[in-house]
C-alpha atoms as a PDB file:
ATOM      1  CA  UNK A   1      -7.194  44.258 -20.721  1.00  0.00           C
ATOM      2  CA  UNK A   2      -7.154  40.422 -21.701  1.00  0.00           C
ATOM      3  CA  UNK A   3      -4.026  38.533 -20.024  1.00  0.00           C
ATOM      4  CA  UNK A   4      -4.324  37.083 -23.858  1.00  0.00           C
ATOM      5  CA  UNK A   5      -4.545  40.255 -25.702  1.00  0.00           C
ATOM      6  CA  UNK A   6      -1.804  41.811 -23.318  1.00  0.00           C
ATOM      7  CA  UNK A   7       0.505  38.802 -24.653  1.00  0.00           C
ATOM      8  CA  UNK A   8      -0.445  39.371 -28.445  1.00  0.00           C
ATOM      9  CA  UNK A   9      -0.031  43.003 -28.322  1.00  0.00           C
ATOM     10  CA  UNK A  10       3.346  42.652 -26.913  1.00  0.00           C
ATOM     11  CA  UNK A  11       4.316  39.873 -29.505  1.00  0.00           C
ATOM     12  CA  UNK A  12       3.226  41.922 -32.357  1.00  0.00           C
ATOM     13  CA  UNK A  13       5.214  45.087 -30.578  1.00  0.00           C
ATOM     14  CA  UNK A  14       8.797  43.440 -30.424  1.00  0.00           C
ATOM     15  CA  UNK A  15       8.758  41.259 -33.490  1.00  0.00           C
ATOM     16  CA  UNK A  16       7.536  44.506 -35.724  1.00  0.00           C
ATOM     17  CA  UNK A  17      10.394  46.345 -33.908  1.00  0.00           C
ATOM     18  CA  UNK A  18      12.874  43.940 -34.291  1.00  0.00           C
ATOM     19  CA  UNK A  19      11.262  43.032 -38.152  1.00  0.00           C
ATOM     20  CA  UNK A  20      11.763  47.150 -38.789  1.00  0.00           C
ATOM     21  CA  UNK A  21      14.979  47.155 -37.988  1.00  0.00           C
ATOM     22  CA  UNK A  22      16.395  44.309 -39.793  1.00  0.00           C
ATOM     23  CA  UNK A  23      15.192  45.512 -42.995  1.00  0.00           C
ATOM     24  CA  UNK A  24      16.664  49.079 -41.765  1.00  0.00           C
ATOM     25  CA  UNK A  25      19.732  47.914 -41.499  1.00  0.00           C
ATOM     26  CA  UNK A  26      19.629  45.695 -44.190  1.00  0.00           C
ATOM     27  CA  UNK A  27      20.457  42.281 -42.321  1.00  0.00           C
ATOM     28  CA  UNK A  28      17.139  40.684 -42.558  1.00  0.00           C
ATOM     29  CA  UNK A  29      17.636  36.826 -42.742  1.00  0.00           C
ATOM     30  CA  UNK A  30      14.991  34.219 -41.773  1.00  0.00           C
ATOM     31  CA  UNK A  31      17.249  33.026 -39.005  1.00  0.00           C
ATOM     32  CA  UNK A  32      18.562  37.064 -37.601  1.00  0.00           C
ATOM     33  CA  UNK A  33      14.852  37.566 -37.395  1.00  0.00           C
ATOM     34  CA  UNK A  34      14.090  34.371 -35.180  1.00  0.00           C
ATOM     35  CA  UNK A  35      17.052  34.467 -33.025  1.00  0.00           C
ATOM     36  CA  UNK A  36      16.757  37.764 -32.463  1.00  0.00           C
ATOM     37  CA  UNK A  37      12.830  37.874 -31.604  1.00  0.00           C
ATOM     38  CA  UNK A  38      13.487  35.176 -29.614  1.00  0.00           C
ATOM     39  CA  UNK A  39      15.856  36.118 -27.231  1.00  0.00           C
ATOM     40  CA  UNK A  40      13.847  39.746 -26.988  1.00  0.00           C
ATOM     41  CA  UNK A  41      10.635  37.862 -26.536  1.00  0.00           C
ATOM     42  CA  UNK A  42      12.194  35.681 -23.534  1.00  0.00           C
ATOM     43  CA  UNK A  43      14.377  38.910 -21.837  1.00  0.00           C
ATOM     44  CA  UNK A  44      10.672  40.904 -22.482  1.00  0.00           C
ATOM     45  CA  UNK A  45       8.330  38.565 -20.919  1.00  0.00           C
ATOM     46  CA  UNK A  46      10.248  37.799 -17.859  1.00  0.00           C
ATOM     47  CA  UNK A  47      11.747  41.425 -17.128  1.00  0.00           C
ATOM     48  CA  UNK A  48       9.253  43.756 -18.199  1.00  0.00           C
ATOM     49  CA  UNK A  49       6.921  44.567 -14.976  1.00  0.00           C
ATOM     50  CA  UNK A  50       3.863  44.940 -17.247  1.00  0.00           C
ATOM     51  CA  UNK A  51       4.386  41.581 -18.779  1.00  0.00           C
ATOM     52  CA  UNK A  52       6.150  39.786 -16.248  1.00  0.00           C
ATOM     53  CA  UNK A  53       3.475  40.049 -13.130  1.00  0.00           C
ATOM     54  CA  UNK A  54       1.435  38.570 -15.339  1.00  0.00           C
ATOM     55  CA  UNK A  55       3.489  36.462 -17.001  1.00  0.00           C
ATOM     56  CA  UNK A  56       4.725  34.389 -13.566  1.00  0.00           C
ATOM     57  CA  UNK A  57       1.059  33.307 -12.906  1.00  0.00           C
ATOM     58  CA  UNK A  58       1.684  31.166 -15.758  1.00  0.00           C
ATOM     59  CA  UNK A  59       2.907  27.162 -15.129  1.00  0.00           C
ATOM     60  CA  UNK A  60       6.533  26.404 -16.634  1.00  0.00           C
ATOM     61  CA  UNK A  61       4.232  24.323 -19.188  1.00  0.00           C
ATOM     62  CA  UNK A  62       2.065  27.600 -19.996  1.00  0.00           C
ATOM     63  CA  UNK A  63       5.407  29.731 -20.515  1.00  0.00           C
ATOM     64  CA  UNK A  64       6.914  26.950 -22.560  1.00  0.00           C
ATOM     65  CA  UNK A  65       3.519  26.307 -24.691  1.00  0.00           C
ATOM     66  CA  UNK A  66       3.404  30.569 -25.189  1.00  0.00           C
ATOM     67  CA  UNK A  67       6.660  31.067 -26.217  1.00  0.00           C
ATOM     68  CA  UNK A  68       6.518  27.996 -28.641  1.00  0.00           C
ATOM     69  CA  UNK A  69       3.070  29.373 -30.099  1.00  0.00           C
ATOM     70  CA  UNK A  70       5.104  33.120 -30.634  1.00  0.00           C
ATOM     71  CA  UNK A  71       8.140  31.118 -31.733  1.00  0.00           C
ATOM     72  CA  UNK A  72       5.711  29.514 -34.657  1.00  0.00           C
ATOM     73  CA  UNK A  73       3.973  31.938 -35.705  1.00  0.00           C
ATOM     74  CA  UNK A  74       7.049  33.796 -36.257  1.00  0.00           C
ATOM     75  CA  UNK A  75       8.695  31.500 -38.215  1.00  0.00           C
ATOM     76  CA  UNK A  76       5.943  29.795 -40.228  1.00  0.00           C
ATOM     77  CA  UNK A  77       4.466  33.181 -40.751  1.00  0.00           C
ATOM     78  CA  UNK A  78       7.461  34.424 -42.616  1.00  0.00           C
ATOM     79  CA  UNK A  79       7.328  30.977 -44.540  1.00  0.00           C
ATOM     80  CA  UNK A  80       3.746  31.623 -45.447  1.00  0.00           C
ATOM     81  CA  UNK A  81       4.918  35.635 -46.433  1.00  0.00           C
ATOM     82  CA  UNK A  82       7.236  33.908 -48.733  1.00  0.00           C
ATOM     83  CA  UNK A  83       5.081  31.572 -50.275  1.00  0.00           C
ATOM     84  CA  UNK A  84       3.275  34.645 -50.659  1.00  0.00           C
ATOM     85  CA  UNK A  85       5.787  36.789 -52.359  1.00  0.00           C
ATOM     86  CA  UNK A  86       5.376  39.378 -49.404  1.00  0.00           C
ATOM     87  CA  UNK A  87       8.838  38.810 -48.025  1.00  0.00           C
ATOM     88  CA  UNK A  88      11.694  36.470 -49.168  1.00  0.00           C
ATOM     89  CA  UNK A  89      12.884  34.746 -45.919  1.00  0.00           C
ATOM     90  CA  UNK A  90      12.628  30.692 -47.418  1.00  0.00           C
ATOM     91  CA  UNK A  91      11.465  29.113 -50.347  1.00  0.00           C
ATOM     92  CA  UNK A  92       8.278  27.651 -51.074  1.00  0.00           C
ATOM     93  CA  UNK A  93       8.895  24.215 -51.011  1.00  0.00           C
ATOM     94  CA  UNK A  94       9.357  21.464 -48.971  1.00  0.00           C
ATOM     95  CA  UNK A  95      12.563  22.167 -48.626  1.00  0.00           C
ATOM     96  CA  UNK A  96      12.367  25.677 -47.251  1.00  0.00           C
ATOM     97  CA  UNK A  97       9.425  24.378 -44.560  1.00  0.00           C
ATOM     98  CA  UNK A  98      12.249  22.097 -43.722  1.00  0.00           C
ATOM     99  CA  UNK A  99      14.575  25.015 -42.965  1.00  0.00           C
ATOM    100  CA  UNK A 100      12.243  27.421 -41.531  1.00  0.00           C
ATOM    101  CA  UNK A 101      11.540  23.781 -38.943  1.00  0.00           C
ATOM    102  CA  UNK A 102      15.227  23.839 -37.891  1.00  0.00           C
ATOM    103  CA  UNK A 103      15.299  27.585 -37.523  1.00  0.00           C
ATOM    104  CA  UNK A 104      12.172  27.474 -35.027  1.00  0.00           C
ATOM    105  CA  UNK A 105      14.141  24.316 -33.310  1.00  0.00           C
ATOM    106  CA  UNK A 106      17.393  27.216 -32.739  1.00  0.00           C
ATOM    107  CA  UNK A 107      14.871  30.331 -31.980  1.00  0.00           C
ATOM    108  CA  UNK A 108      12.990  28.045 -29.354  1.00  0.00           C
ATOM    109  CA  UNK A 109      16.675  26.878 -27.954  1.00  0.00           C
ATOM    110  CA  UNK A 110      17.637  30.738 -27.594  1.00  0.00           C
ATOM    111  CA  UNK A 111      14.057  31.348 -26.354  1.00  0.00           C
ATOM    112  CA  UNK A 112      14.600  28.923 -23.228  1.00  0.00           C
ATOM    113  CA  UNK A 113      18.172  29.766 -22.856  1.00  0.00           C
ATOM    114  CA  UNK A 114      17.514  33.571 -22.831  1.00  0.00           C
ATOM    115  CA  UNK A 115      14.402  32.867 -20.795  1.00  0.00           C
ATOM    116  CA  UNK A 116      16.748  30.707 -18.261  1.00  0.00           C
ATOM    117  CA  UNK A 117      19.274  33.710 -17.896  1.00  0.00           C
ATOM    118  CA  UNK A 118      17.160  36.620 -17.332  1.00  0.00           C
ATOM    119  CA  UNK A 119      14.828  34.782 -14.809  1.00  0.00           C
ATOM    120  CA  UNK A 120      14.129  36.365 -11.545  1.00  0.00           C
ATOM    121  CA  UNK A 121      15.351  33.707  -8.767  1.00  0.00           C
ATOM    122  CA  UNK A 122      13.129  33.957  -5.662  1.00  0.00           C
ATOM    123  CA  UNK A 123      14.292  33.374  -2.075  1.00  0.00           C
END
């Protein structure tokens, strides 16, 4: 399978789980969802085997850039859902692309903390 597709499948996987259960448990906020898929995304990538083998062939650069493409999509894809009238995470203005900007800016601070405390330290 595709290092890519690997990646993509297990990005779709975690942020429909944790997407599912939000709305379960009706807690779903714009900034729950991020923080939360954030953290899991970080903890996922870097602990599970069938990510993580591949995952360390990656530069700190690559890890960074992936996570921050994951971290986006997230967040401006429930922005676009909203503009859409799909889900109602911000508004569709410039004001809510302002918010869902300073959510990303805390989901890609958990990201690299999370990632920082679950990495594997070699020697």
């Amino acid at each position: 399978m595709s290092l890519y597709l690997k990646y993509a499948l297990a990005f779709v996987v975690i942020v429909g789980l944790i997407y599912a259960g939000l709305i379960a448990l009706d807690a779903f906020t714009p900034e729950a969802f991020s923080i939360l898929a954030a953290g899991v995304l970080a903890v996922a990538f870097e602990r599970f085997p069938w990510l993580a083998a591949e995952f360390d062939k990656l530069t700190s650069e690559q890890k960074q850039l992936v996570m921050f493409l994951f971290l986006a999509v997230t967040v401006y894809g429930a922005f676009g859902l909203s503009c859409l009238a799909v889900l109602v995470a911000f508004a569709c203005t410039g004001a809510g692309a302002m918010q869902a900007l300073i959510v990303l800016l805390f989901a890609i601070g958990i990201n690299q903390g999370a990632f920082a405390l679950a990495h594997k330290k070699s020697g």
